[in-house]
N, C-alpha and C. Protein backbone atom coordinates (compact mmCIF):
# COMPACT_ATOMS: atom_id res chain seq x y z
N UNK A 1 -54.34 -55.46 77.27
CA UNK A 1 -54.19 -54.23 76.52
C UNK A 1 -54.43 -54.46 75.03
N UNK A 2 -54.46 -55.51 74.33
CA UNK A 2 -54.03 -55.95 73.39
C UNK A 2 -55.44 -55.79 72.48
N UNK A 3 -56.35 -55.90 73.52
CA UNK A 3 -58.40 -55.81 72.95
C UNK A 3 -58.84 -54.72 72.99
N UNK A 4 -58.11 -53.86 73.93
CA UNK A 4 -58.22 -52.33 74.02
C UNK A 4 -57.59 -51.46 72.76
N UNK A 5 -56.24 -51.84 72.15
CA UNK A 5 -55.68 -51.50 71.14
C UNK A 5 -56.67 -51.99 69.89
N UNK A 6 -56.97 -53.07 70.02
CA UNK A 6 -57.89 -53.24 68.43
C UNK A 6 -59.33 -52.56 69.06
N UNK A 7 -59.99 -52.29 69.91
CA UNK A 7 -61.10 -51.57 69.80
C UNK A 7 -60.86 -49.99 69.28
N UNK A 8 -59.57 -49.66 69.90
CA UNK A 8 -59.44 -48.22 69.39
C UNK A 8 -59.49 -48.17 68.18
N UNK A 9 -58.43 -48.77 67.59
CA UNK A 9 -58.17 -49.08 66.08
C UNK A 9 -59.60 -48.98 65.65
N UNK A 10 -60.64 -50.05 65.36
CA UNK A 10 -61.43 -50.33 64.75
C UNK A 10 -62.32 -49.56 65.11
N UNK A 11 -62.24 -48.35 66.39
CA UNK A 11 -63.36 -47.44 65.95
C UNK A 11 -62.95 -46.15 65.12
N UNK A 12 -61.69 -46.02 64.35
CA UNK A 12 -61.74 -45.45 63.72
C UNK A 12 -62.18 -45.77 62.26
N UNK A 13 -62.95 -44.57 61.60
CA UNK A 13 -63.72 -44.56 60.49
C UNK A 13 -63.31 -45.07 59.20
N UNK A 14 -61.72 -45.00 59.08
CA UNK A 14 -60.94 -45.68 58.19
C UNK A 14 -60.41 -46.55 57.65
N UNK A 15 -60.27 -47.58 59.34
CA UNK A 15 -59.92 -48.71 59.33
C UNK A 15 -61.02 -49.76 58.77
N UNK A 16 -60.73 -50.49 57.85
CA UNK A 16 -61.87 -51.65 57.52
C UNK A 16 -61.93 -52.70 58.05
N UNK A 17 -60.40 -52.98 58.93
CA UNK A 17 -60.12 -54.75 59.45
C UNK A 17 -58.74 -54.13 60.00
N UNK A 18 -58.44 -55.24 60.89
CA UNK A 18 -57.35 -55.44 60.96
C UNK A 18 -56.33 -56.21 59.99
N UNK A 19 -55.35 -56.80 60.28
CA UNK A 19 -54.62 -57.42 59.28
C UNK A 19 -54.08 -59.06 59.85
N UNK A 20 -54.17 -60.26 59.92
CA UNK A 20 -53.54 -61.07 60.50
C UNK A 20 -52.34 -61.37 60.46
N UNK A 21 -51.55 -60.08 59.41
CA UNK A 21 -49.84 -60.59 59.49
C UNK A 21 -49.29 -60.55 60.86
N UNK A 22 -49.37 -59.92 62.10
CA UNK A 22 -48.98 -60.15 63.60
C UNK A 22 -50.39 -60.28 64.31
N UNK A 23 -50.26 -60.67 65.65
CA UNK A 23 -51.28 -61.16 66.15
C UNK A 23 -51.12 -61.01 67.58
N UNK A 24 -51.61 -60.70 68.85
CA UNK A 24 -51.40 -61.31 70.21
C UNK A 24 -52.28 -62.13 70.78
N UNK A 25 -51.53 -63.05 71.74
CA UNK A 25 -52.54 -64.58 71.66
C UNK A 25 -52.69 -64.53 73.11
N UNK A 26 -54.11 -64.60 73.41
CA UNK A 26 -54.93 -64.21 74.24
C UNK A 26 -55.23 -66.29 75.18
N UNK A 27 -55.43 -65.99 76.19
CA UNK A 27 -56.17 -67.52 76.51
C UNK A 27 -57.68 -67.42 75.68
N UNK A 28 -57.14 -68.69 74.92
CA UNK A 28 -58.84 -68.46 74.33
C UNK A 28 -58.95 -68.06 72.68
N UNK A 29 -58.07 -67.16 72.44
CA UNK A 29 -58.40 -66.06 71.29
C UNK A 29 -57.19 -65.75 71.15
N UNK A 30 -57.08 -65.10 69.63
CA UNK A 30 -56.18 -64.30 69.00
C UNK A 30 -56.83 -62.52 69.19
N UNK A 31 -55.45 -61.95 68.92
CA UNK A 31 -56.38 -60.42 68.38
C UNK A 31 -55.24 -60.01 67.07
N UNK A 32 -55.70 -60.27 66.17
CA UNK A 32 -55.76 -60.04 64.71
C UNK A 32 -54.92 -58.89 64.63
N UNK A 33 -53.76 -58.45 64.49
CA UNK A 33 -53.51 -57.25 64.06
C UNK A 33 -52.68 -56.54 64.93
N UNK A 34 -52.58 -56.88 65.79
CA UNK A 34 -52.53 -56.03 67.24
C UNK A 34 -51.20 -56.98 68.21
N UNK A 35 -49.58 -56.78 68.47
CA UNK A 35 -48.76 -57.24 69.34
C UNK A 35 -48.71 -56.16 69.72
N UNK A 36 -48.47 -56.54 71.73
CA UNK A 36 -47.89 -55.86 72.56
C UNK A 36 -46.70 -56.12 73.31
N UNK A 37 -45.94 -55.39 73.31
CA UNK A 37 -44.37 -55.54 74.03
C UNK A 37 -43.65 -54.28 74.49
N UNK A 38 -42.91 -54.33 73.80
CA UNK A 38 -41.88 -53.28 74.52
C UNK A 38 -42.42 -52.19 73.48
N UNK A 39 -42.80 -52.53 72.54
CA UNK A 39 -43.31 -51.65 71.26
C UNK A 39 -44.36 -52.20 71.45
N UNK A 40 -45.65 -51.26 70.30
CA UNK A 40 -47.05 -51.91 70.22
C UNK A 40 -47.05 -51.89 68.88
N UNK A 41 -47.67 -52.95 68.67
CA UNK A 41 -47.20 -53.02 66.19
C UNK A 41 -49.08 -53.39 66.35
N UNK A 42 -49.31 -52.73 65.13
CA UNK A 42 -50.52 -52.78 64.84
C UNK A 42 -50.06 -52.85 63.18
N UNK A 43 -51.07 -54.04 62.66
CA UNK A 43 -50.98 -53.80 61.12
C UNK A 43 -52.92 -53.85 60.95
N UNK A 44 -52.92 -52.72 59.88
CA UNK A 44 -54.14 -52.65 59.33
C UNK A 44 -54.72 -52.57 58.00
N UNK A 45 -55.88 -52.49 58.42
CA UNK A 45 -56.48 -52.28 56.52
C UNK A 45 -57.07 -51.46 56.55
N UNK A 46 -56.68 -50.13 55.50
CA UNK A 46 -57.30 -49.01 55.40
C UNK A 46 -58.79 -48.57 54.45
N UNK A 47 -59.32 -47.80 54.38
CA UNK A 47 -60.12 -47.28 53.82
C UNK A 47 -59.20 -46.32 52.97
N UNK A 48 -59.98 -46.20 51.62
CA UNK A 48 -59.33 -45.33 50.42
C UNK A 48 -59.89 -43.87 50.99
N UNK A 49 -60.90 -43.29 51.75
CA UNK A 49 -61.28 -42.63 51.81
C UNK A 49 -60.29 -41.14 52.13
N UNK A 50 -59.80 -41.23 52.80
CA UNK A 50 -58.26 -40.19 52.93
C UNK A 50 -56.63 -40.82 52.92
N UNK A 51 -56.15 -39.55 52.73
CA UNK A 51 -54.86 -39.87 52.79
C UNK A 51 -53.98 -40.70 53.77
N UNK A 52 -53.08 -41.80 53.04
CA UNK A 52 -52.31 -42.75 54.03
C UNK A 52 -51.74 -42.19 55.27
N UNK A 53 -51.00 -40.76 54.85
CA UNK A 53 -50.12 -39.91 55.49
C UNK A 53 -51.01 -39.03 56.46
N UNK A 54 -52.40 -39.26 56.23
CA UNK A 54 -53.00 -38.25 57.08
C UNK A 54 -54.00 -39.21 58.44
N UNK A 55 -53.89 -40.31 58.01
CA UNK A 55 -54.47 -41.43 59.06
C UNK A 55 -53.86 -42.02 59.87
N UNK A 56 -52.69 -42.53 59.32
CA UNK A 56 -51.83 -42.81 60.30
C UNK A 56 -50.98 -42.49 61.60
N UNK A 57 -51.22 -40.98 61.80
CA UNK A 57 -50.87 -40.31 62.39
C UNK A 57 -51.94 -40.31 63.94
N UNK A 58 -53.17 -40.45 63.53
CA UNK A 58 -54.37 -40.23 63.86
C UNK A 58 -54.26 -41.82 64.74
N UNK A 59 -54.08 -42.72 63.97
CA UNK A 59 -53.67 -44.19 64.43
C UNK A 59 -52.92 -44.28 65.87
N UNK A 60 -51.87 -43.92 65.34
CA UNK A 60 -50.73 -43.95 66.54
C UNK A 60 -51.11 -43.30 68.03
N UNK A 61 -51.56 -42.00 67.55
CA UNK A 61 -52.19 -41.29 68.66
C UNK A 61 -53.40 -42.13 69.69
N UNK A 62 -54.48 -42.57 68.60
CA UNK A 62 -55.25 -43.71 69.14
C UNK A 62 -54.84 -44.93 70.11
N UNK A 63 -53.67 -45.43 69.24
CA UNK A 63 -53.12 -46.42 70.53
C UNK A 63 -52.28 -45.72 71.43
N UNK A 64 -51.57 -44.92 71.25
CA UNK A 64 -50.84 -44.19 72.77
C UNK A 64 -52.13 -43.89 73.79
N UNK A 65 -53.03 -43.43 73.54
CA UNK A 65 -54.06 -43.23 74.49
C UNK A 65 -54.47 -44.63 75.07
N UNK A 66 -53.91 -45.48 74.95
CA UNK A 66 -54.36 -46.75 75.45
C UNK A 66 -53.11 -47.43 75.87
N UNK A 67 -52.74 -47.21 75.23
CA UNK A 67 -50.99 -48.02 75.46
C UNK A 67 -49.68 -47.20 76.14
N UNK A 68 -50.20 -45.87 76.17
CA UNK A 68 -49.06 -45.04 76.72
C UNK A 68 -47.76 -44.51 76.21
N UNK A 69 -46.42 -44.15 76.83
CA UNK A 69 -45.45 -44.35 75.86
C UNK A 69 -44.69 -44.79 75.30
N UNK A 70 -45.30 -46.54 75.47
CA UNK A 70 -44.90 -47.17 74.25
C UNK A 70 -45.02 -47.01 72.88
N UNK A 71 -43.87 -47.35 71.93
CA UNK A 71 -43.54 -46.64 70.75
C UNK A 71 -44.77 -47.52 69.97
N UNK A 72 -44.96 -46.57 69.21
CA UNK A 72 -46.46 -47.71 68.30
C UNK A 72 -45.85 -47.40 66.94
N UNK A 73 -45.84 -49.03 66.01
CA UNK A 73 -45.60 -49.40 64.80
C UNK A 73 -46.69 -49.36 64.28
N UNK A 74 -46.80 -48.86 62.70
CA UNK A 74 -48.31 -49.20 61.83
C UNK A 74 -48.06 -49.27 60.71
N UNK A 75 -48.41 -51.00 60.30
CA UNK A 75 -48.52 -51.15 58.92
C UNK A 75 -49.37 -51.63 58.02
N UNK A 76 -49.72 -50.64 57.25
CA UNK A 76 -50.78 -50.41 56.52
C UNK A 76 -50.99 -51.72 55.63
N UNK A 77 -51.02 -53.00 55.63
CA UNK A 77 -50.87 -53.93 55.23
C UNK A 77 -51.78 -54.26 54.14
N UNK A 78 -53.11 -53.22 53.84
CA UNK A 78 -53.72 -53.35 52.40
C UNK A 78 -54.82 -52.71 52.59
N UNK A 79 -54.88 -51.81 51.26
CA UNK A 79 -56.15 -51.23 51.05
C UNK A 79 -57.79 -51.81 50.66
N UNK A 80 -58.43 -50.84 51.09
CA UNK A 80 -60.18 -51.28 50.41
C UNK A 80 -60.28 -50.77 50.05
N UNK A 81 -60.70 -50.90 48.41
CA UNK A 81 -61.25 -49.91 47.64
C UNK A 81 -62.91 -49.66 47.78
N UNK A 82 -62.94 -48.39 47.87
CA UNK A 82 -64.49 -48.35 48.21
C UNK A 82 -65.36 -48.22 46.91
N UNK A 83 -66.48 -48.68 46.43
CA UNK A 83 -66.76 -48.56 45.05
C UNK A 83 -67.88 -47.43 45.14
């Protein structure tokens, strides 16, 4: 579930990266950004392009469609400024 949660993530238009402050560890691989458990925590890196308060919302929804109703955490762990 854990590659499914960062594909969602990262096809949204906002996201620039994930974040490596949490991680889930795959045989083989990490996925950057992305633990699954009893909760699902996603930390990311945003785009300046809209509001914090108006993406994040959009986020969560993204991983419930993948993750279900597990409670989803999101922390915005650093911006890109776009020039």
């Amino acid at each position: 579930m854990a590659e499914d949660v960062e594909a969602a993530l990262l096809a949204h238009p906002e996201v620039a990266r994930l974040d490596g402050a949490i991680a889930s560890y795959l045989p083989g691989r990490r996925v950057l950004g992305v633990r699954v458990g009893t909760r699902v925590e996603v930390a990311v890196v945003l785009r300046t392009g809209r509001p914090i308060g108006e993406v994040v919302p959009e986020l969560r929804s993204r991983v419930a469609g993948v993750a279900g109703a597990a409670p989803v955490d999101v922390v915005v762990a650093d911006l890109e400024w776009e020039s």
